[in-house]
Protein backbone atom coordinates (compact mmCIF):
# COMPACT_ATOMS: atom_id res chain seq x y z
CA UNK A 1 -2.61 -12.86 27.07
CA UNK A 2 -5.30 -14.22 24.58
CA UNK A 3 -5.19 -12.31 21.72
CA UNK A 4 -8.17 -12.74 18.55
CA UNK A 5 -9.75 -10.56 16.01
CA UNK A 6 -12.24 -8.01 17.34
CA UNK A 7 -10.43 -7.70 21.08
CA UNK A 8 -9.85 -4.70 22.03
CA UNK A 9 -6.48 -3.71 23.72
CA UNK A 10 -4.61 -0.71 25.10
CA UNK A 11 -1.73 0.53 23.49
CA UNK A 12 1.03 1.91 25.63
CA UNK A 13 2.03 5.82 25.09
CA UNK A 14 4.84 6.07 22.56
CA UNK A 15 6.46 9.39 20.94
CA UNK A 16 3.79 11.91 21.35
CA UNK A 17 0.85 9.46 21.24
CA UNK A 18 -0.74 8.51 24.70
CA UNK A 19 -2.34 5.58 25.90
CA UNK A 20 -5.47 4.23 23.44
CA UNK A 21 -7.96 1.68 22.40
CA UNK A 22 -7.46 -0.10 19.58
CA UNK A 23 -9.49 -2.95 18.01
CA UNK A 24 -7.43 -6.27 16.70
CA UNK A 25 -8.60 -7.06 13.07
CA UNK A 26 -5.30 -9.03 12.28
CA UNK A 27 -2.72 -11.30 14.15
CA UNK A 28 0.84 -11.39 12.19
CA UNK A 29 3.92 -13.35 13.63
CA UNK A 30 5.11 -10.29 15.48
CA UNK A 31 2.35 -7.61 15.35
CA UNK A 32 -1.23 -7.12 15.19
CA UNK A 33 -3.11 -5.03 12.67
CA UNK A 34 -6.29 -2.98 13.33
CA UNK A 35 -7.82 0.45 14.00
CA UNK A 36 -7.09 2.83 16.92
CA UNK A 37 -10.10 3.65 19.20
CA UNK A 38 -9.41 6.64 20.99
CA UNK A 39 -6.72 9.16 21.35
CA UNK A 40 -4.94 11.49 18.29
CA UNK A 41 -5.07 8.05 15.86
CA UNK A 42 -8.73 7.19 16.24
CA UNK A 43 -9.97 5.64 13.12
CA UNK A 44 -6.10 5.50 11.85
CA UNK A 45 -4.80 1.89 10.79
CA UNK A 46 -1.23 0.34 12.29
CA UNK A 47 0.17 -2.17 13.25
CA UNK A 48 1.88 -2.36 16.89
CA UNK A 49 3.94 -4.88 18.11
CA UNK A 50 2.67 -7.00 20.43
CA UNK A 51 5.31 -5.66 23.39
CA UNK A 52 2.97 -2.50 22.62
CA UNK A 53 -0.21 -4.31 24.40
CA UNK A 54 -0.49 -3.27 28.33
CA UNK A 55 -3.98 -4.71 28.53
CA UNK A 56 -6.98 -6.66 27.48
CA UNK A 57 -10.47 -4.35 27.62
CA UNK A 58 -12.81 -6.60 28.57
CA UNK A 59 -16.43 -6.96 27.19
CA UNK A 60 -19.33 -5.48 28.07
């Protein structure tokens, strides 16, 4: 999976939170940092693992 700033991925569920969008503004040695798109954590900042990543939305 190609991974760069500004891709947007899908996060798998986890805990309570379900499946989301969320926009790569980092790549670290074992996570990436960004924003969340959609779901309970839109507009929230983490940092998932990259296990985390199911998918690869593509571009319009």
């Amino acid at each position: 999976m190609e991974l760069a700033e500004g891709t947007v991925v899908i996060i798998r569920a986890f805990d309570d939170i379900p499946e989301h969008t969320f926009r790569i503004d980092y790549i670290f040695d074992d996570c990436v940092g960004g924003y969340s798109l959609t779901g309970p954590l839109a507009g929230e900042y983490g940092e998932p693992d990259f296990d985390m990543i199911v998918g690869i939305v593509p571009e319009d």
